[in-house]
Protein backbone atom coordinates (compact mmCIF):
# COMPACT_ATOMS: atom_id res chain seq x y z
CA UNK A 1 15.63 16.62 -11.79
CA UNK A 2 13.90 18.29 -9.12
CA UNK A 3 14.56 22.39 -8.97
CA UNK A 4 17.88 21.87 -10.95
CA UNK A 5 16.81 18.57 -12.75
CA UNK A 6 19.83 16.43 -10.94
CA UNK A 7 19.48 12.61 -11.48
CA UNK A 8 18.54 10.50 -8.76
CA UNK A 9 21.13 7.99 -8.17
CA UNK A 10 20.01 4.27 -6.40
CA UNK A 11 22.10 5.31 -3.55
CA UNK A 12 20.23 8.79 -2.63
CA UNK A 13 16.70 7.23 -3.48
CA UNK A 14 17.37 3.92 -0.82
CA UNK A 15 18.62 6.81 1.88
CA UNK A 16 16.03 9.70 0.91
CA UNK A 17 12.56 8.14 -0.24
CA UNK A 18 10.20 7.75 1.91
CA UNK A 19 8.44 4.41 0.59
CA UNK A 20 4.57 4.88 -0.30
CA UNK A 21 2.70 2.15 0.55
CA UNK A 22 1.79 1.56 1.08
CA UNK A 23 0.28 -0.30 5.59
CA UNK A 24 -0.16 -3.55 18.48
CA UNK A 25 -1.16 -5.47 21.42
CA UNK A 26 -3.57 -8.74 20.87
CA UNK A 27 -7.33 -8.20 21.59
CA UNK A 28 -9.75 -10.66 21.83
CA UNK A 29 -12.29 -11.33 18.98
CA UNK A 30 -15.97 -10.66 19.87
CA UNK A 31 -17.66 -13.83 20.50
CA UNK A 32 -20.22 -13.23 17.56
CA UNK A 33 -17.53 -13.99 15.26
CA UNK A 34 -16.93 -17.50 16.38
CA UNK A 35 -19.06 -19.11 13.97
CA UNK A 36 -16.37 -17.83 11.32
CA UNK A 37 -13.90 -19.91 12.55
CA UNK A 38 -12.84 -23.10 10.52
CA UNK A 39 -11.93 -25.77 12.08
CA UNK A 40 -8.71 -26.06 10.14
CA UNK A 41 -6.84 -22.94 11.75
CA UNK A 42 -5.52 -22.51 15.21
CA UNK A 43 -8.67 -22.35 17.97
CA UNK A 44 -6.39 -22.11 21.39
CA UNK A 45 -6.36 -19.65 24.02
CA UNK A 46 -2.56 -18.55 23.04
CA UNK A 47 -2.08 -16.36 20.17
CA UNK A 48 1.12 -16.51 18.07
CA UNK A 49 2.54 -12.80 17.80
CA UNK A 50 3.59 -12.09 13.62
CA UNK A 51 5.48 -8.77 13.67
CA UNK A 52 4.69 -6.64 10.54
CA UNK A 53 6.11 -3.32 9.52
CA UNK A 54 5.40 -0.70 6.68
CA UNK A 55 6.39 2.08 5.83
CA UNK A 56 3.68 4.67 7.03
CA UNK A 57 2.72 5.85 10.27
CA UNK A 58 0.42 3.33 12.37
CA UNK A 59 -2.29 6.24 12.71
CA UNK A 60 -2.59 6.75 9.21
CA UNK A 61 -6.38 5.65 8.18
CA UNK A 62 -4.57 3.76 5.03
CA UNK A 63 -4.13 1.26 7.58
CA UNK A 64 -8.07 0.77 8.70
CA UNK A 65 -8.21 -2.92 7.39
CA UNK A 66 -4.94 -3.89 9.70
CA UNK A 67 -6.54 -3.18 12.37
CA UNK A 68 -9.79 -5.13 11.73
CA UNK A 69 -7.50 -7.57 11.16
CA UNK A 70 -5.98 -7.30 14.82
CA UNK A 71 -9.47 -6.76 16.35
CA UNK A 72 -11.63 -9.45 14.43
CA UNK A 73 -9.66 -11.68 12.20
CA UNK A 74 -6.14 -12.11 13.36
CA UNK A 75 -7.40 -13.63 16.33
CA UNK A 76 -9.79 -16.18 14.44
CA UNK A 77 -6.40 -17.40 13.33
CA UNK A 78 -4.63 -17.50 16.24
CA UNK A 79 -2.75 -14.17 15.49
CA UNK A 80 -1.58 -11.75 17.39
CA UNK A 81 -1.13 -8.92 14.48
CA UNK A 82 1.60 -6.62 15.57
CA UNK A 83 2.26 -3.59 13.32
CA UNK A 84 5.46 -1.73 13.21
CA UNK A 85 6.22 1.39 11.70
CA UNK A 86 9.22 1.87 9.82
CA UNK A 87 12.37 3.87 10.79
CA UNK A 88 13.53 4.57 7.22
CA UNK A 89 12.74 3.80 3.81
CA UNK A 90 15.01 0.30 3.99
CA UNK A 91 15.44 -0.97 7.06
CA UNK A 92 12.10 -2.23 7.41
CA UNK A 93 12.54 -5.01 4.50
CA UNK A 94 16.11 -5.54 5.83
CA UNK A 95 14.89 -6.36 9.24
CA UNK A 96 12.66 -9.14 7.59
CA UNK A 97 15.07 -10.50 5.86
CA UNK A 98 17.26 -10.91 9.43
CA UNK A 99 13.74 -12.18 10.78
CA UNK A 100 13.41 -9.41 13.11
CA UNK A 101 10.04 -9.46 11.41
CA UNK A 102 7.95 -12.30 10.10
CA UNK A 103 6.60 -9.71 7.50
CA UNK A 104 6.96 -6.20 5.90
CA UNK A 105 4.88 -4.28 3.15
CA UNK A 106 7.36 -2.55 0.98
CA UNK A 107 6.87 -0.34 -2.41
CA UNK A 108 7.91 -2.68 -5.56
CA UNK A 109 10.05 -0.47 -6.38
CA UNK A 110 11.79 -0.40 -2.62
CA UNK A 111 11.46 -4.24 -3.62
CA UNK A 112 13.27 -3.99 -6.85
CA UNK A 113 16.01 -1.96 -5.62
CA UNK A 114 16.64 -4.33 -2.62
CA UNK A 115 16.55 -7.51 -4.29
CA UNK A 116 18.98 -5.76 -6.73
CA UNK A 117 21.47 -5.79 -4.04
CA UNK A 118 20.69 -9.41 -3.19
CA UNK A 119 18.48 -9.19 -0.22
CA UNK A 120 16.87 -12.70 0.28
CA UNK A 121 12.74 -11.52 0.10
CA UNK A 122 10.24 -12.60 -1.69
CA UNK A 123 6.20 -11.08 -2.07
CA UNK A 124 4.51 -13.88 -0.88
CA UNK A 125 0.50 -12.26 -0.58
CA UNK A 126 -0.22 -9.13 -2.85
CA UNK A 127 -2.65 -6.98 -1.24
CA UNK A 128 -2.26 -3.67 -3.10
CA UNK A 129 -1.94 -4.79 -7.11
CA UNK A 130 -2.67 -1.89 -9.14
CA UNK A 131 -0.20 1.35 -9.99
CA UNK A 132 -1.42 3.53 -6.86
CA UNK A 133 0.67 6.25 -8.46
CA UNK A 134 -0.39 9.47 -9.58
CA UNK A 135 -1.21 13.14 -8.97
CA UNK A 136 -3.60 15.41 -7.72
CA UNK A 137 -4.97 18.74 -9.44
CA UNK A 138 -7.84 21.30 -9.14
CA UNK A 139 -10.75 20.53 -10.83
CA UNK A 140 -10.43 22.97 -13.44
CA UNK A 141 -6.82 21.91 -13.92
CA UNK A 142 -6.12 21.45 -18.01
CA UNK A 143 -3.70 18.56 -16.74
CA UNK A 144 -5.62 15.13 -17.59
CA UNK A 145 -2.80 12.79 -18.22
CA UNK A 146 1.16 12.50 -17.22
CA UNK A 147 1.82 14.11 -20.69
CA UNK A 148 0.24 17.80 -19.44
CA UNK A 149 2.59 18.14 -16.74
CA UNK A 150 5.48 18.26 -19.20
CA UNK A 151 6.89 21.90 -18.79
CA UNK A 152 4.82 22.45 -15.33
CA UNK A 153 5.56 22.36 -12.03
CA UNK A 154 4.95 19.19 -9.62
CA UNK A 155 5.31 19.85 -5.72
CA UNK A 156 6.49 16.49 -4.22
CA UNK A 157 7.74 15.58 -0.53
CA UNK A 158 11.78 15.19 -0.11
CA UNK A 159 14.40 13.97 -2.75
CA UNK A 160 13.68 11.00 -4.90
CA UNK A 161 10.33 10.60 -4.98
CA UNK A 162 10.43 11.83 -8.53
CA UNK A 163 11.90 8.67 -9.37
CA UNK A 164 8.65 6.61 -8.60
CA UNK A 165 6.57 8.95 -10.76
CA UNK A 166 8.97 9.42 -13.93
CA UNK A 167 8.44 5.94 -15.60
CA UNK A 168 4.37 6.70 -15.64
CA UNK A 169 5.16 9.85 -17.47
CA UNK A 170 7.62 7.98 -19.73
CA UNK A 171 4.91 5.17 -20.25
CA UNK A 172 2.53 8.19 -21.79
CA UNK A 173 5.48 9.35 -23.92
CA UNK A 174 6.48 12.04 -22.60
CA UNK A 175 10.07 13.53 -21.66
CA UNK A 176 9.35 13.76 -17.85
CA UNK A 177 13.21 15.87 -17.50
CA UNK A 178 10.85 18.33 -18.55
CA UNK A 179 8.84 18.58 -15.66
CA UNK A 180 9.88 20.76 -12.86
CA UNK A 181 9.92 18.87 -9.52
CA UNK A 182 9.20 21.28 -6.27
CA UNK A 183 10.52 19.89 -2.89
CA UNK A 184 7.77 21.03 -0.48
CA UNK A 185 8.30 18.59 2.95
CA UNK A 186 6.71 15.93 4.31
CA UNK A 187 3.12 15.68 5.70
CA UNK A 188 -0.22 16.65 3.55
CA UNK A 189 -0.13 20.76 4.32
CA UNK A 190 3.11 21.62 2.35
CA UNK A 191 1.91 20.03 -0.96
CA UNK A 192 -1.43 20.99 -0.80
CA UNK A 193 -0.36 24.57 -0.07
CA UNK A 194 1.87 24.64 -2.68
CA UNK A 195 -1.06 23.82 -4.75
CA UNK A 196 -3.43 25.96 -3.77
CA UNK A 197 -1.03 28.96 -3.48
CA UNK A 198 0.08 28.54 -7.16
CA UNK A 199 2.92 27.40 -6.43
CA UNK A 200 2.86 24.54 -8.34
CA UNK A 201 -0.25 23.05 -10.94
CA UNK A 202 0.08 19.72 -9.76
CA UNK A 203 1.13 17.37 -6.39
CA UNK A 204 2.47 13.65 -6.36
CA UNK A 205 0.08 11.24 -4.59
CA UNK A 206 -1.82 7.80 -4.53
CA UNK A 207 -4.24 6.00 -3.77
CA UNK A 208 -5.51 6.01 -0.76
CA UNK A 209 -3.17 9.07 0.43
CA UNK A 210 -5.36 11.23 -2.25
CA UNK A 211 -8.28 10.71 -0.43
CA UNK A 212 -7.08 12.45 2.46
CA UNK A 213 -5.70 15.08 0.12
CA UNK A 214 -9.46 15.72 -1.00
CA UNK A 215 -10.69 15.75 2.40
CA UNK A 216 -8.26 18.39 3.90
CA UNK A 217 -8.93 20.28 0.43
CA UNK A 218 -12.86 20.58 1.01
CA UNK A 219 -12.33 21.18 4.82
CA UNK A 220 -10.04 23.97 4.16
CA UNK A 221 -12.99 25.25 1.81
CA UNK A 222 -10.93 25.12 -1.08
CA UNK A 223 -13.16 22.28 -3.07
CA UNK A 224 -12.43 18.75 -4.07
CA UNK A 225 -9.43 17.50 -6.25
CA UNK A 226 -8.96 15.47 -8.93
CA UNK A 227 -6.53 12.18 -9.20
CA UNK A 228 -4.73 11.41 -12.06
CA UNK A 229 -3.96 7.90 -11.94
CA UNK A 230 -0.78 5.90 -13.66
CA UNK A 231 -2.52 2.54 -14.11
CA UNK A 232 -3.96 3.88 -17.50
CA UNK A 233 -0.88 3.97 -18.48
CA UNK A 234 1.66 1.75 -16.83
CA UNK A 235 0.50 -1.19 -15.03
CA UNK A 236 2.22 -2.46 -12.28
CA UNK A 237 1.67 -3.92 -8.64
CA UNK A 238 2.18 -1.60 -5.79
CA UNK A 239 2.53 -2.92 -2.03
CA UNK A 240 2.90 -6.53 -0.98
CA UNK A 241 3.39 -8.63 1.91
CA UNK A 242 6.76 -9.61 1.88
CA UNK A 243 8.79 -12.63 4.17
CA UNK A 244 12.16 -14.11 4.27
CA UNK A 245 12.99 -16.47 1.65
CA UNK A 246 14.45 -19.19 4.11
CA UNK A 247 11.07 -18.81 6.04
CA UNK A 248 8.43 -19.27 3.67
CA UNK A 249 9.20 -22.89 4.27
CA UNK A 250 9.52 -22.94 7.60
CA UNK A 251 6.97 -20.01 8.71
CA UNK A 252 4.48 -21.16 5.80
CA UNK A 253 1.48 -21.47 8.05
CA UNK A 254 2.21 -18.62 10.45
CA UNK A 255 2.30 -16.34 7.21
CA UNK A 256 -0.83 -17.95 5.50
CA UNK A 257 -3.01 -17.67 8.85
CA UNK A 258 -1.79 -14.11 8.99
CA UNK A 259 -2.22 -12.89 5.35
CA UNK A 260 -5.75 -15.11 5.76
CA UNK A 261 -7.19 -12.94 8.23
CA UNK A 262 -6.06 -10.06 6.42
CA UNK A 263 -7.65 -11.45 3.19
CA UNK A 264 -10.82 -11.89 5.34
CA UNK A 265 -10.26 -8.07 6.60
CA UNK A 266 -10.23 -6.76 3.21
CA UNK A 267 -13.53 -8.02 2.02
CA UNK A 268 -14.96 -6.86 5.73
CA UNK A 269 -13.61 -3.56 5.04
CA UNK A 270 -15.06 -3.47 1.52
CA UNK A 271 -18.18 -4.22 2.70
CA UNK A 272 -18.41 -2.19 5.95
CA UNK A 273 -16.05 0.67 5.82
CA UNK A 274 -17.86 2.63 8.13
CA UNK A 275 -17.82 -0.20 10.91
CA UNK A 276 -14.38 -0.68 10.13
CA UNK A 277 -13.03 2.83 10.16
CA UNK A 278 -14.37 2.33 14.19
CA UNK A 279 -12.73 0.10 14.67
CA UNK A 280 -9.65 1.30 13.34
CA UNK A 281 -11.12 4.88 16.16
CA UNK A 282 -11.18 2.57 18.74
CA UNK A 283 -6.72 2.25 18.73
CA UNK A 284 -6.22 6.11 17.20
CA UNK A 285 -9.69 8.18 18.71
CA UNK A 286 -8.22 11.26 17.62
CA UNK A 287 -6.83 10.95 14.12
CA UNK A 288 -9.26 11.59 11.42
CA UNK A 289 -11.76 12.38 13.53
CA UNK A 290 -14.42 13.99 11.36
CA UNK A 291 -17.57 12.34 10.28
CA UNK A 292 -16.73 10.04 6.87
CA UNK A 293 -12.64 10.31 6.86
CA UNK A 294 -11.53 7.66 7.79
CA UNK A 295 -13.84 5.33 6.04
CA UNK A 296 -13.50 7.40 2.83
CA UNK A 297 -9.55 6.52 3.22
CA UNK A 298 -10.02 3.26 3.80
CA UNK A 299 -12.54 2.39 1.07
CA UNK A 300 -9.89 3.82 -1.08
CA UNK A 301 -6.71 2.19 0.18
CA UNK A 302 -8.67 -0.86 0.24
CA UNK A 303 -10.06 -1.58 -3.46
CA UNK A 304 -6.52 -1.57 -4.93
CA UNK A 305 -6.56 -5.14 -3.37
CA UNK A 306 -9.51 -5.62 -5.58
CA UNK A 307 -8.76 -6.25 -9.62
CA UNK A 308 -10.82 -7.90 -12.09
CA UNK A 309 -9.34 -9.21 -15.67
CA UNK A 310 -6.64 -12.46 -16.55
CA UNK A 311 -4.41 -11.07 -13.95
CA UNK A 312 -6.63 -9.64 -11.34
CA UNK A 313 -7.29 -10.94 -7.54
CA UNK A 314 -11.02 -11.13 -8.62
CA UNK A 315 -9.98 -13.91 -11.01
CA UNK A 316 -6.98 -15.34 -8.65
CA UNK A 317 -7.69 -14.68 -5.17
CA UNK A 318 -6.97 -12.05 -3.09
CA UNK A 319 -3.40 -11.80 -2.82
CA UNK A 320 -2.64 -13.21 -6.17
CA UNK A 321 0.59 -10.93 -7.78
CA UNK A 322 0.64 -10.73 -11.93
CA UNK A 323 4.02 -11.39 -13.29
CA UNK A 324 3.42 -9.31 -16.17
CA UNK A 325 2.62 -6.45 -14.28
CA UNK A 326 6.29 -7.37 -12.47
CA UNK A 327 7.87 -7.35 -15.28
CA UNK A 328 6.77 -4.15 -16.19
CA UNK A 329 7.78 -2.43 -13.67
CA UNK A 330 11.53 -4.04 -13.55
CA UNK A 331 11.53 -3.22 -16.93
CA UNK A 332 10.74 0.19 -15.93
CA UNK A 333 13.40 -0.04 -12.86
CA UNK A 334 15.90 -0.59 -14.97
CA UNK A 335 15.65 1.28 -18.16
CA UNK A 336 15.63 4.15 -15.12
CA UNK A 337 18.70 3.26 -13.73
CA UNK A 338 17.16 2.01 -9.92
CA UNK A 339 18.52 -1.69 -10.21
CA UNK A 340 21.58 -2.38 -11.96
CA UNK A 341 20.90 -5.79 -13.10
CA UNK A 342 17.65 -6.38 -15.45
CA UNK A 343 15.56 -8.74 -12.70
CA UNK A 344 12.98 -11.48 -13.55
CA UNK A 345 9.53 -11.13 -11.82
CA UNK A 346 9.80 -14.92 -11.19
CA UNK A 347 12.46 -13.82 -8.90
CA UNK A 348 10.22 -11.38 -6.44
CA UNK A 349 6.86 -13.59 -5.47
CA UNK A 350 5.31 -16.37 -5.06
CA UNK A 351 1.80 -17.37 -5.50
CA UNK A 352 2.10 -20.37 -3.72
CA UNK A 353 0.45 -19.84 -0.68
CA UNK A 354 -2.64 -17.92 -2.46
CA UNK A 355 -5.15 -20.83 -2.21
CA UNK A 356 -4.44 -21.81 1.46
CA UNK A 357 -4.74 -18.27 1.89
CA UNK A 358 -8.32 -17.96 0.12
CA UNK A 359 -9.07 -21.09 2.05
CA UNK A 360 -12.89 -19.64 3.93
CA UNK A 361 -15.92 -18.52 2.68
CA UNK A 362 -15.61 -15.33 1.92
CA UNK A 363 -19.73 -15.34 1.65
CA UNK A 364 -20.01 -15.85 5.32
CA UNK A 365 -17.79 -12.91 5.92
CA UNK A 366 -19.43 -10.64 3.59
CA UNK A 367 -22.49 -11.70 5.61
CA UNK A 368 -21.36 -10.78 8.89
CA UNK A 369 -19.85 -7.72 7.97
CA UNK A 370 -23.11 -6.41 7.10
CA UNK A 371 -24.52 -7.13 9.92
CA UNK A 372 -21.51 -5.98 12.31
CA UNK A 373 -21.86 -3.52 14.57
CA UNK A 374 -18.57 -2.29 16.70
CA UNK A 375 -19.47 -1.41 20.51
C-alpha cells in the first residue's frame, strides 16, 4: 500500500490518520428568534457551556451550521456551544470518554477502531449518515467508479488514509492493492497539484471537503471537478455526535438540548446557506472569503444529514443512525483488519434520544430562516 503497497496496521492508522469528518465563546441570540423558543427547554439568563470537539480545524466552512448553532440556536436552548479542535486523530474521542468533553464528532471508522479497544462511547445523534467518501477527478477523467482507479495513481494526504477508501473499492469488486497510493501532505494545494500536474489521475476526498476542492480548482482557472462518491456502492454512516456511555444517563438533557439546536441549525442552514455562511464570516472574516464559498461548502457538508428511504433521517428524524448501514461498515472494519474483534452496530449508538431531539417545529424554523437576515 501506498508507494510500496505496505499494509496499514490499526496501530499506524490510530497514530497517522487524520480523521475526516467530519465538524467558542456564548453569544446572545437575536431577539427575533424568541418566538422559537418552547417552553419546554431552558429560558434563563445563564447558559450551560457543552464542550464539543472534531477533528477539523474550527475555520473550516464544513463547520458553517456549528456556528449557527452557537449564534442562533444553542442559545434558544440554554447552550453555550463550545467547539474544540482536535490535537490528533484519537485523543479527541478519548477525552470524551474521560468527560473532558460532553461531546465529540468522530469518523465511524475512528469509532470502530476505538470501541475495538474498549473505549466506553456511544453515537448518540447522527448528523452526517451517508458514505462521504470518495474521490475527485477532471472532468474528462475516464475514471467513473472505484473500479477505474485499479492500476492508477491516487494522491492522498499522510499514511493511512488509504485505509478509509479501500473497502469502497472492494465493495465495487475490485482489488484496490492495485491502486497506487501517492502521499502528497496535508492541506488542499498538494493534492490538487498533484492532480493537475499529472501526477496522479485521481485525489481522495468527501463531501463537503470536495466542494472546496472545486472551488480552488475553478479559481486557479483550471475548471471544475468531478466527485466520485462511495455511497453507490457501500453504504455506511459517516460522522456522529458521540458522548460517554456513563453520561448519556446522567447528561441526557444537556446532550438532547445541544444536538436539538443543532438539529434546528441544520434545517436553517439547508434553507439559508447564504445567511448562514455569514454567520459562520462573522467568527472567521477572512477564511473563504470569496463571494459563494462558504455557502457552497456548507450546503454540501450539510445535506449528508439529510437521507430519505427505510433508514434515512427524512423518515426517522434528524439524527436517526441505521444499524444496517453500521453493520456494514464493521463488517467492512474487520474483514480489513482495523478492529480485531467482529463488533455489533447495537454496540456503537443509540437512537434513544432522537425524538426528544426532533421535539420543535421544524416548520417554524424553516419559516424564519427564510426570512433571516444576519446584521
Amino acid at each position: 500500500m501506498m508507494q510500496d503497497n505496505q499494509r496499514l496496521t490499526r496501530r499506524s492508522f490510530i497514530q497517522k490518520s487524520i480523521v475526516a469528518g467530519a465538524a467558542l465563546s456564548a453569544v446572545a441570540a437575536p431577539a427575533s428568534t424568541a418566538a422559537l423558543r418552547k417552553t419546554n427547554v431552558y429560558t434563563g439568563k445563564r447558559l450551560d457551556k457543552f464542550n464539543w470537539s472534531f477533528a477539523i480545524p474550527k475555520e473550516d466552512a464544513e463547520n458553517t451550521m456549528y456556528y449557527v448553532n452557537k449564534y442562533i440556536f444553542g442559545p434558544q436552548e440554554g447552550i453555550d456551544f463550545i467547539p474544540n479542535g482536535a490535537d490528533s486523530a484519537s485523543n479527541f474521542i478519548k477525552l470524551t470518554a474521560s468527560h473532558h468533553f460532553n461531546a465529540s464528532h468522530p469518523s465511524v471508522f475512528l469509532m470502530a477502531i476505538l470501541k475495538d479497544q474498549g473505549l466506553p462511547v456511544r453515537i448518540y445523534f447522527d448528523n452526517m449518515n451517508i458514505n462521504i467518501f470518495g474521490w475527485a477527478v477532471k472532468p474528462g477523467s475516464p475514471i467513473k467508479s472505484p473500479a477505474d482507479l485499479v492500476g492508477k495513481k491516487v494522491a492522498i494526504a499522510v499514511v493511512g488514509w488509504d485505509a478509509l477508501w479501500n473497502p469502497i473499492v472492494a465493495a465495487a469488486n475490485a482489488d484496490w492493492k492495485n491502486i497506487s497510493y501517492r502521499v502528497v501532505g496535508l492541506g488542499v494545494n498538494p493534492r490538487l497539484d498533484a492532480l493537475h500536474s499529472d501526477k496522479v489521475d485521481a485525489i481522495v476526498t468527501w463531501n463537503g471537503e470536495f466542494a472546496v476542492f472545486d472551488l480552488a480548482s475553478k479559481e486557479a482557472g483550471k475548471g471544475p471537478l468531478r466527485f466520485i462518491s462511495g455511497e453507490k456502492w457501500l453504504k455506511t454512516p459517516a460522522n456522529g455526535w458521540a458522548a460517554a456511555e456513563d453520561r448519556l444517563v446522567k447528561d441526557r438533557q444537556l446532550l438532547v438540548r445541544a444536538a436539538r439546536a443543532q438539529a434546528k441549525s441544520m434545517w436553517f442552514t439547508k434553507t439559508n446557506p447564504v445567511e448562514a455562511a455569514k454567520i459562520f464570516h462573522k467568527y472567521y472574516p477572512t477564511i473563504a472569503s470569496k463571494p459563494g464559498d462558504a455557502e457552497a461548502i456548507a450546503k454540501e457538508y450539510n445535506a449528508t444529514g439529510f437521507t430519505s428511504g427505510a433508514d434515512g433521517t427524512l423518515t426517522h428524524d434528524l439524527g436517526f443512525t441505521s444499524a444496517a448501514r453500521w453493520q456494514n461498515l464493521l463488517d467492512s472494519a474487520y474483514k480489513f483488519k482495523l478492529t480485531k474483534n467482529h463488533l455489533k452496530a447495537a454496540d456503537m449508538f443509540t437512537n434513544d434520544m432522537v425524538a426528544e431531539i426532533n421535539d420543535f417545529d421544524k416548520n417554524e424554523v424553516i419559516k424564519f430562516a427564510k426570512a433571516y437576515k444576519f446584521k
